[in-house]
N, C-alpha and C. Protein backbone atom coordinates (compact mmCIF):
# COMPACT_ATOMS: atom_id res chain seq x y z
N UNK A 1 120.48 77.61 118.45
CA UNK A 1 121.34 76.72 117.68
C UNK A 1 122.63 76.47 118.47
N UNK A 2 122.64 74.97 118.84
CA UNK A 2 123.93 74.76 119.13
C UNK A 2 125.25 74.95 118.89
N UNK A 3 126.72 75.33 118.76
CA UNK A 3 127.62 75.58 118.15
C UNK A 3 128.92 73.91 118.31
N UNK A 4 128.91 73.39 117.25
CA UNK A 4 129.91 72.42 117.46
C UNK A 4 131.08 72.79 117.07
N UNK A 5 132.28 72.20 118.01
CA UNK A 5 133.60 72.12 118.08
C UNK A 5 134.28 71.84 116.22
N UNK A 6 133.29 71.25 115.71
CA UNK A 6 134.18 70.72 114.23
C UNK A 6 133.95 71.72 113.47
N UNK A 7 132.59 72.58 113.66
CA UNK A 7 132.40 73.67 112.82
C UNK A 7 133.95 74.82 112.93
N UNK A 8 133.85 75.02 114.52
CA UNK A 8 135.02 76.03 114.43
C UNK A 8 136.38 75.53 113.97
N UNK A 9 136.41 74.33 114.24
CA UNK A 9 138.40 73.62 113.72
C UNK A 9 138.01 73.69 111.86
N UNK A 10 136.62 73.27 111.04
CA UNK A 10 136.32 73.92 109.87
C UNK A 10 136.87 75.04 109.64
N UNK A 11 136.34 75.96 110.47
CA UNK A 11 136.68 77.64 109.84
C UNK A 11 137.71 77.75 110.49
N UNK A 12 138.47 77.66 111.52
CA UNK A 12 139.90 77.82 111.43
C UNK A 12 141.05 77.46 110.26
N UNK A 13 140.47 76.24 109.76
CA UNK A 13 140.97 75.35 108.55
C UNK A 13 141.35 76.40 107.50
N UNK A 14 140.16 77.16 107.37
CA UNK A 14 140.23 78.43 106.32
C UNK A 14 140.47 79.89 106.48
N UNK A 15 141.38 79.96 107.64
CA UNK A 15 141.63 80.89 108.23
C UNK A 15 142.75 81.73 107.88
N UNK A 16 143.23 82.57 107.03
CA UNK A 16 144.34 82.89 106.42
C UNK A 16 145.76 84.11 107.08
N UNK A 17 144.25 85.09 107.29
CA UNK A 17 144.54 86.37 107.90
C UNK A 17 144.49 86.85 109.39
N UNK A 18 144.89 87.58 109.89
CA UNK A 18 144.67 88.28 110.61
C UNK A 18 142.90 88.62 110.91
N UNK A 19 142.57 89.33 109.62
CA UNK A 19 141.02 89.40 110.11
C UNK A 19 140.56 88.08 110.50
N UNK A 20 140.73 87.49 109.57
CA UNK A 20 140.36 86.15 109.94
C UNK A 20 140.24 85.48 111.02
N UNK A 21 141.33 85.48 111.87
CA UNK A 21 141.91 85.14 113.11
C UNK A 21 140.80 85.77 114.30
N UNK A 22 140.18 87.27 113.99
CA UNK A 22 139.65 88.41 114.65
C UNK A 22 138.24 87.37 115.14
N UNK A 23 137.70 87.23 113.41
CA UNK A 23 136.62 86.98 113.18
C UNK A 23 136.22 85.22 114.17
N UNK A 24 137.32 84.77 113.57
CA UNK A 24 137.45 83.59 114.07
C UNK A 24 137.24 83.73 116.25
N UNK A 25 137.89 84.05 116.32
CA UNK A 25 138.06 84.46 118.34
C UNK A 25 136.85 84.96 118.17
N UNK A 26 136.13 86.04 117.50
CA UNK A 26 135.16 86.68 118.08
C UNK A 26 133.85 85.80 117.97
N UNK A 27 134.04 84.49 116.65
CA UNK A 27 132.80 83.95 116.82
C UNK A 27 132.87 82.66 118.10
N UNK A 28 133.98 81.92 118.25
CA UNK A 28 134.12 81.75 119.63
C UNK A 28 134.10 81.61 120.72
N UNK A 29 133.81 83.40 121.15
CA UNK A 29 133.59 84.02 121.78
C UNK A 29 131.94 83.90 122.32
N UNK A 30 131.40 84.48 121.20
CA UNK A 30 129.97 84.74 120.83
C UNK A 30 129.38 83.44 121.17
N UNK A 31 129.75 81.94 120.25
CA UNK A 31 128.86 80.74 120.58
C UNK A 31 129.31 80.43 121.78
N UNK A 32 129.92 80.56 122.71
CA UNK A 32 130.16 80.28 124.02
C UNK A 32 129.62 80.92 125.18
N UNK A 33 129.25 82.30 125.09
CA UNK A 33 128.28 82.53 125.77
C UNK A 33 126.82 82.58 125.49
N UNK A 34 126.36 81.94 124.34
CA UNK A 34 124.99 81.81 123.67
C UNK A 34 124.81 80.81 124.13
N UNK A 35 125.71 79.55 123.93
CA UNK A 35 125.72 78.12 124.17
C UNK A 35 125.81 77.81 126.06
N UNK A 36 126.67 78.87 126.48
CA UNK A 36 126.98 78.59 127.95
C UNK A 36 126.91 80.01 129.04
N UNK A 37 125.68 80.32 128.47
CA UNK A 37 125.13 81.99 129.32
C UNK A 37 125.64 82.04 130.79
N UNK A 38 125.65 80.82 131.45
CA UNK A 38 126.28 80.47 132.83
C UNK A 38 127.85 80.88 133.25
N UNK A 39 128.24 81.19 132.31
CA UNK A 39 129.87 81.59 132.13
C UNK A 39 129.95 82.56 131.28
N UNK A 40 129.09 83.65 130.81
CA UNK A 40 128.95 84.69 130.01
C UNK A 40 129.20 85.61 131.52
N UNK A 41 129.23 85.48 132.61
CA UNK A 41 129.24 86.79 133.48
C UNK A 41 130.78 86.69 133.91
N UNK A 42 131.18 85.82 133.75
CA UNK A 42 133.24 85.90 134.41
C UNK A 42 133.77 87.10 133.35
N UNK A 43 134.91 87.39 134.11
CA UNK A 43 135.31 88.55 133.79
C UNK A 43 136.54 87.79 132.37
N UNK A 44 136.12 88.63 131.22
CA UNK A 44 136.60 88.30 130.30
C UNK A 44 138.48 89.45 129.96
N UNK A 45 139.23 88.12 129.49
CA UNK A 45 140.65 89.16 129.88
C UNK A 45 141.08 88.59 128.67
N UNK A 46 142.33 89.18 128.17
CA UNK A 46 143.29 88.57 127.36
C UNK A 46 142.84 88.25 125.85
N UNK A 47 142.22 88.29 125.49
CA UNK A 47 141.85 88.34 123.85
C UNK A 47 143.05 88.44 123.39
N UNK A 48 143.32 86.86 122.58
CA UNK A 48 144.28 87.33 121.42
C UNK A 48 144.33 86.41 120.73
N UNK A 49 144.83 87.16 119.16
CA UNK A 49 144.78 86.43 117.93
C UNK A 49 146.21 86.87 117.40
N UNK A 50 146.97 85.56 116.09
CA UNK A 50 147.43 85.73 115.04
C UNK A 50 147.53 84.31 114.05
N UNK A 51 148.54 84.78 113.65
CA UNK A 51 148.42 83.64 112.47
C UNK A 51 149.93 82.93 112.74
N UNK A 52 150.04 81.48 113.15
CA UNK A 52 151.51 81.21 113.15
C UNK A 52 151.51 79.80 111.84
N UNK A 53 152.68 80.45 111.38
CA UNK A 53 152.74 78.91 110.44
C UNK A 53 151.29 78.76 109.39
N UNK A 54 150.96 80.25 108.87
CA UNK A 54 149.60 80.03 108.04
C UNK A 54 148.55 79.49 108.66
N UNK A 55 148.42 79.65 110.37
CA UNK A 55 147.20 78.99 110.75
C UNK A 55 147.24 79.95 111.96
N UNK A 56 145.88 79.98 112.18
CA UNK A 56 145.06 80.89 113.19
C UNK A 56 145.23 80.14 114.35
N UNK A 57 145.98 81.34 115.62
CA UNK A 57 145.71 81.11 116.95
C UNK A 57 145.26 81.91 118.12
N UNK A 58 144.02 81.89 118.35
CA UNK A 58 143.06 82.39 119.02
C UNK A 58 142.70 81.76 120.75
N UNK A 59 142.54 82.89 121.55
CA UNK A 59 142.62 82.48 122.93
C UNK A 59 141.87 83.93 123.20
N UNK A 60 141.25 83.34 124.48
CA UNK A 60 140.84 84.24 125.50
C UNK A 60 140.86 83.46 126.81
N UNK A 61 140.73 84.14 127.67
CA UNK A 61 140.06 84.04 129.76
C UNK A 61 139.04 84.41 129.71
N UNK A 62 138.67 83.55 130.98
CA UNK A 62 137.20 83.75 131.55
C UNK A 62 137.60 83.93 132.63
N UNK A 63 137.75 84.76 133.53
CA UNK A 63 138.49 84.70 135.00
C UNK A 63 137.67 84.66 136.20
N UNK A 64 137.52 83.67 137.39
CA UNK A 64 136.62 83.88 138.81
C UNK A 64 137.51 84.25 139.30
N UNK A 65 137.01 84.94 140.23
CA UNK A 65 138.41 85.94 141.16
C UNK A 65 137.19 85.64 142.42
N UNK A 66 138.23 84.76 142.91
CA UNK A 66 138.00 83.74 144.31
C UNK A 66 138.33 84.62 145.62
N UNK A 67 139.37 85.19 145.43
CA UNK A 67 139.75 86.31 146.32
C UNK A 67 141.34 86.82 146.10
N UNK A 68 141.87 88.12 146.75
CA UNK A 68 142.89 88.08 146.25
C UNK A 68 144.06 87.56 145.63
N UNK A 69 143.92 86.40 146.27
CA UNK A 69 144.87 85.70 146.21
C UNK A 69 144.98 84.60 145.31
N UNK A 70 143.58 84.18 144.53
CA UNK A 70 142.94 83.14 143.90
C UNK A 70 142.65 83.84 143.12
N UNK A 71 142.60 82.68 141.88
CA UNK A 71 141.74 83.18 140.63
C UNK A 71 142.04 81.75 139.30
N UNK A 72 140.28 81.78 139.48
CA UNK A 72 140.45 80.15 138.38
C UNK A 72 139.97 80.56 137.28
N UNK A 73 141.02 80.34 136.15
CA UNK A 73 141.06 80.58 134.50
C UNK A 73 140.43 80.20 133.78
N UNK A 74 139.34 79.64 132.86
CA UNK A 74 139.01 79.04 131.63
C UNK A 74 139.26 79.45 130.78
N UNK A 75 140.21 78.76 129.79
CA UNK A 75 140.82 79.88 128.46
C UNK A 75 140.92 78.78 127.56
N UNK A 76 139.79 78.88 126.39
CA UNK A 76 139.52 78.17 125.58
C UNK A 76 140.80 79.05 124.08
N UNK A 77 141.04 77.88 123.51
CA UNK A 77 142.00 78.31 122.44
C UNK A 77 142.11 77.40 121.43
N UNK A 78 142.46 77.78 120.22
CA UNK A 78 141.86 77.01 118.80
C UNK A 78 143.68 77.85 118.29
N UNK A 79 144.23 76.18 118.18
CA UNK A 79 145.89 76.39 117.55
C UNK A 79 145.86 75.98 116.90
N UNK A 80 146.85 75.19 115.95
CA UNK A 80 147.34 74.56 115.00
C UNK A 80 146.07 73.73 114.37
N UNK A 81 145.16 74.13 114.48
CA UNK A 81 144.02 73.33 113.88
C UNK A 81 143.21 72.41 115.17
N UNK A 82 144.03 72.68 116.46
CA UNK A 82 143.00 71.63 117.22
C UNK A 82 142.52 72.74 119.24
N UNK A 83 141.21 72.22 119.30
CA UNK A 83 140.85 73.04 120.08
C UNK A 83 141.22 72.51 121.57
N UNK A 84 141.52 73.52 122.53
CA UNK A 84 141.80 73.39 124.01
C UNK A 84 141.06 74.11 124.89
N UNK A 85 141.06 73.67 125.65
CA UNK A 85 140.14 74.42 127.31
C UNK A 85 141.02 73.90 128.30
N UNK A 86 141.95 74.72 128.73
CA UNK A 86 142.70 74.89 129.79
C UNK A 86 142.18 75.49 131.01
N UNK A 87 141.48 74.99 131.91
CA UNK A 87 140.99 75.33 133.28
C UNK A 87 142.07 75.09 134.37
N UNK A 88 142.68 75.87 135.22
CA UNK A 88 143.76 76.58 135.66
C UNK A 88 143.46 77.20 137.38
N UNK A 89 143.93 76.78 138.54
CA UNK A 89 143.26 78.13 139.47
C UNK A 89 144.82 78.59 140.01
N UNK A 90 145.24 79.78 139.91
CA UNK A 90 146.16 80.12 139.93
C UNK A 90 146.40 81.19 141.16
N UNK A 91 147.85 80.99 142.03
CA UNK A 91 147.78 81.89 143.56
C UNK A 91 148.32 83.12 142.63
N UNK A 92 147.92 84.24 143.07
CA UNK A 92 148.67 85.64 143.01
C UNK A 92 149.59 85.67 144.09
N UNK A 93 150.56 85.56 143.86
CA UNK A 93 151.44 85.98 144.53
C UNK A 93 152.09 87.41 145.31
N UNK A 94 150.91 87.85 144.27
CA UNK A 94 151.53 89.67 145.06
C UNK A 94 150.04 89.87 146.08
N UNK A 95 148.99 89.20 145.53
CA UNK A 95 148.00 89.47 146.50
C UNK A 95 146.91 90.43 145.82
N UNK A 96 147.43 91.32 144.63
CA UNK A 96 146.39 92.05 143.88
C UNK A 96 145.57 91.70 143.09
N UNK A 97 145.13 90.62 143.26
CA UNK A 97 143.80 89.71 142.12
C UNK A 97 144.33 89.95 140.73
N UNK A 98 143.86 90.57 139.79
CA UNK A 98 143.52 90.00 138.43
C UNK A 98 144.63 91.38 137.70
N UNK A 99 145.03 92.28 139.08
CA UNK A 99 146.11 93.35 138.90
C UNK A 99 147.60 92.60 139.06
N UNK A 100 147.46 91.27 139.82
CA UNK A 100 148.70 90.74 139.94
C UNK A 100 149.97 90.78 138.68
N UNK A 101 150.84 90.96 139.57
CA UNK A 101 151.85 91.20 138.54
C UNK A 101 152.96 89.29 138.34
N UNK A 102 152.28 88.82 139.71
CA UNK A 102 153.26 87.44 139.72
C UNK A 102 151.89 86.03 139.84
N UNK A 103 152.22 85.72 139.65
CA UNK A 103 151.38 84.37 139.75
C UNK A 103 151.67 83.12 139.74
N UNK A 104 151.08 82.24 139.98
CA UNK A 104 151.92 80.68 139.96
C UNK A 104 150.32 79.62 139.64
N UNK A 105 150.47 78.43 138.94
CA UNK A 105 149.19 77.03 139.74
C UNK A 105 149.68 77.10 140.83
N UNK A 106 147.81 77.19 141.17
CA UNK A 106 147.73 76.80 142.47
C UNK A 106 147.84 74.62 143.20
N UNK A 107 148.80 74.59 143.75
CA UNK A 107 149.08 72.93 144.19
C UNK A 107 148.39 72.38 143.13
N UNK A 108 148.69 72.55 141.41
CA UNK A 108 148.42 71.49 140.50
C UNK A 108 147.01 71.68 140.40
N UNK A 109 146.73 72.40 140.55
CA UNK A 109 145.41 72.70 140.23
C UNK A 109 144.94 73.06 138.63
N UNK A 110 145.54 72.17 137.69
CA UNK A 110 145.38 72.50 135.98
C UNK A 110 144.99 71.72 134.92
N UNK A 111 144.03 71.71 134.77
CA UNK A 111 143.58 70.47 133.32
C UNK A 111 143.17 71.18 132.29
N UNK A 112 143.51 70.54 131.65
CA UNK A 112 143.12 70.86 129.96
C UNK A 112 141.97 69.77 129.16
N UNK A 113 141.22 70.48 128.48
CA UNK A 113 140.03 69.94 127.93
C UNK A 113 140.18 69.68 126.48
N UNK A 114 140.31 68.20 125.96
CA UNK A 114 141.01 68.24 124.45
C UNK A 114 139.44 67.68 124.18
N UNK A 115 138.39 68.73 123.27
CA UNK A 115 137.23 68.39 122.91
C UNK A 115 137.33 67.40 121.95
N UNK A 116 136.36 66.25 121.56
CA UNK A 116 136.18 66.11 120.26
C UNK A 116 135.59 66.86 119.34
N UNK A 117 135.67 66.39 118.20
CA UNK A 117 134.70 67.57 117.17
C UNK A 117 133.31 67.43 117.24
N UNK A 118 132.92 66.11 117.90
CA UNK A 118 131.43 66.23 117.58
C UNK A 118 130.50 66.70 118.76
N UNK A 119 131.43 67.58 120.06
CA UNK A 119 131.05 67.65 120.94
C UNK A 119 130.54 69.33 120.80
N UNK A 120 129.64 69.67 121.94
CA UNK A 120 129.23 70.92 121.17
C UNK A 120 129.42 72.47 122.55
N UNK A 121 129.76 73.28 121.91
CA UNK A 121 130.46 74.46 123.01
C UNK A 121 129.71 74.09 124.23
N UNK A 122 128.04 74.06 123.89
CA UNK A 122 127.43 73.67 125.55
C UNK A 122 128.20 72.82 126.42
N UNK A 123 128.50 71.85 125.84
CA UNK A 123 128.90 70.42 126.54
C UNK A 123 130.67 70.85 126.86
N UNK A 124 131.53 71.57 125.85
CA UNK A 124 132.87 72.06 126.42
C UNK A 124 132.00 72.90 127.72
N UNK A 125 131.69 74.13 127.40
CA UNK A 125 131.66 74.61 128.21
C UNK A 125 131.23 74.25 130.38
N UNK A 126 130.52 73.10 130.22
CA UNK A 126 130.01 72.64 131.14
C UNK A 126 131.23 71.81 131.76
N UNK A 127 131.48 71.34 131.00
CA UNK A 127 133.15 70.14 131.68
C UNK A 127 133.82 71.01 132.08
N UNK A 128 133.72 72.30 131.59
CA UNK A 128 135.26 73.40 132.48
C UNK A 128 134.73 74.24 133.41
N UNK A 129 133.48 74.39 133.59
CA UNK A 129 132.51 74.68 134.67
C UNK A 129 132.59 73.84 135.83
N UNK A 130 132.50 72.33 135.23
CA UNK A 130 132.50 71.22 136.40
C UNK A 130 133.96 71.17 136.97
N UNK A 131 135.25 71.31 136.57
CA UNK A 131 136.31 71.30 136.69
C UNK A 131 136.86 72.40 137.62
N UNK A 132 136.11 73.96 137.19
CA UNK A 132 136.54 74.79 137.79
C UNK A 132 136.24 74.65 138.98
N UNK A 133 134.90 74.39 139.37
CA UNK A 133 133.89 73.76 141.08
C UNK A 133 135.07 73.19 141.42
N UNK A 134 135.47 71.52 140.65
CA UNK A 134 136.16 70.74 141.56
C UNK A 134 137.47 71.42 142.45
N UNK A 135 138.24 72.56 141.34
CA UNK A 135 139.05 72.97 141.85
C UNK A 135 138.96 73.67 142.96
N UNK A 136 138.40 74.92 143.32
CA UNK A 136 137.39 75.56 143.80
C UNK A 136 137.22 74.54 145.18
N UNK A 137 136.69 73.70 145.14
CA UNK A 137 136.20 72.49 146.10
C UNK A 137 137.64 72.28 147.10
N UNK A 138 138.64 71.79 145.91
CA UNK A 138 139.76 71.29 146.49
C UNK A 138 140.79 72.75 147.57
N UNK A 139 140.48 73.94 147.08
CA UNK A 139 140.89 74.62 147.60
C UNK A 139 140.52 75.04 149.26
N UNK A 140 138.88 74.55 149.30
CA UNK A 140 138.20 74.79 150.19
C UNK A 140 138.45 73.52 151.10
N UNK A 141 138.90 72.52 150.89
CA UNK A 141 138.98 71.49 151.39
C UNK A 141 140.90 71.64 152.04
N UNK A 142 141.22 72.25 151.12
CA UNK A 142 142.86 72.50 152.07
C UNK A 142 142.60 73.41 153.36
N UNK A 143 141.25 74.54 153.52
CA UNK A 143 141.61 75.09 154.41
C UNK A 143 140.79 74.58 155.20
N UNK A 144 140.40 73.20 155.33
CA UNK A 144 139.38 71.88 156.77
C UNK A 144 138.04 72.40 156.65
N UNK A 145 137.46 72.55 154.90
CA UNK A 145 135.72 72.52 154.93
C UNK A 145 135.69 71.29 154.60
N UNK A 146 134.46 70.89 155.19
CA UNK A 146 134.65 69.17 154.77
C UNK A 146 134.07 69.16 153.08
N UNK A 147 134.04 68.88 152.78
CA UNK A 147 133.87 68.05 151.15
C UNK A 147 132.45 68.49 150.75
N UNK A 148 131.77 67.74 151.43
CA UNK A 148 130.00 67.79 151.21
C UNK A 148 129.84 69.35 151.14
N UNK A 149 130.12 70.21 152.04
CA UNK A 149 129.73 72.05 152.78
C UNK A 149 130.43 72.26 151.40
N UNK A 150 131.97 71.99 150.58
CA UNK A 150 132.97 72.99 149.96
C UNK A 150 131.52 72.66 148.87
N UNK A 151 131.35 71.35 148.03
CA UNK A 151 130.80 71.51 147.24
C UNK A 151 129.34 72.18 147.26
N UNK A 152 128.39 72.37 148.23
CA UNK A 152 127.55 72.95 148.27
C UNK A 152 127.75 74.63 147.85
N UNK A 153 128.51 75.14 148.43
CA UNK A 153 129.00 76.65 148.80
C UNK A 153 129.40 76.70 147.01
N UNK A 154 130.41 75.93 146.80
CA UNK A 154 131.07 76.36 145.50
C UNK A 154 130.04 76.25 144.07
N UNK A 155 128.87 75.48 144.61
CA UNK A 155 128.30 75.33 143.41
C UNK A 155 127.09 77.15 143.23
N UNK A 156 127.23 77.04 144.59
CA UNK A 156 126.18 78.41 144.32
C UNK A 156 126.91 79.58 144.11
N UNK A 157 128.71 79.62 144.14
CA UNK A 157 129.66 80.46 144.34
C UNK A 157 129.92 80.41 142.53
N UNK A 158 129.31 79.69 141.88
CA UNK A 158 129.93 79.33 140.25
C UNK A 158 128.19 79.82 139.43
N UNK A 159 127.43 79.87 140.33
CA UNK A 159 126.04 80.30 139.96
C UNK A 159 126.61 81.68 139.13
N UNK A 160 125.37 82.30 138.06
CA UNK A 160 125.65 83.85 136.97
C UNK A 160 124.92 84.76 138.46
N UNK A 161 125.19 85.68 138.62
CA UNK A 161 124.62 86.56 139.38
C UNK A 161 123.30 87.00 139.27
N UNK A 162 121.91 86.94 140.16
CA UNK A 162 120.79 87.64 139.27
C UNK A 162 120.53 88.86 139.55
């Protein structure tokens, strides 16, 4: 069963509490790697929930850790009633990957994914998949891989591990 975007801005709608908020991130969570098993293996960080203004705000990361120094974000989040996918590749600045204590975007490397409702986690999930590659791509292309090689490499580099 597919999971659509309007179902969850629904149950956020009715979202009061704290548990709520829990329940809410954790289902989320759950239809996104059911819906997008391909991005169920990134390293999952940052879980968090509350309630601002009587309404549930829920976020997590999906983190690729490119190499020390790199690391591209997908962090889907459900605010004020409307959902986001912020795909992000960000330099560490100290050099300790996902231990970094400083960080910055990497050269504008940041889009955000404003779903519609009738679109469904598979289909979010795949646009911030395709986004993360491009970035990924563009990074490989600053250090003189030509274009055609970055995207080959990066698409098998975004592959689930078997």
């Amino acid at each position: 069963m597919e999971h659509n975007v309007k179902n969850f801005l629904a149950f956020a709608a009715k979202c009061k509490t704290e548990p709520d908020a829990i329940t809410l991130l954790t289902a989320l969570q759950e239809a996104l790697f059911l819906d997008a098993p391909d991005l169920a293996w990134l390293d999952r960080q940052n879980d968090d929930f509350s309630i601002e203004g009587g309404k549930p705000y829920v976020h997590f990361e999906l983190n690729r850790v490119i190499s020390d120094h790199y690391i591209t974000t997908i962090r889907p989040e459900i605010r004020d009633g409307k959902m986001c996918v912020n795909v992000a590749t960000n330099r560490m600045l100290d050099g300790h990957g996902l231990m970094s204590q400083r960080w910055e975007i990497a050269h504008e490397l940041d889009e955000d994914i404003l779903p519609t409702s009738d679109m469904t986690m598979a289909a979010v999930a795949l646009r911030a998949k395709r986004i993360a590659i491009d970035q990924h791509v563009t990074l490989l292309e600053m250090l003189g891989v030509p274009r055609a090689e970055a995207q080959e490499l990066c698409k098998k580099l975004w592959k689930a591990p078997a």
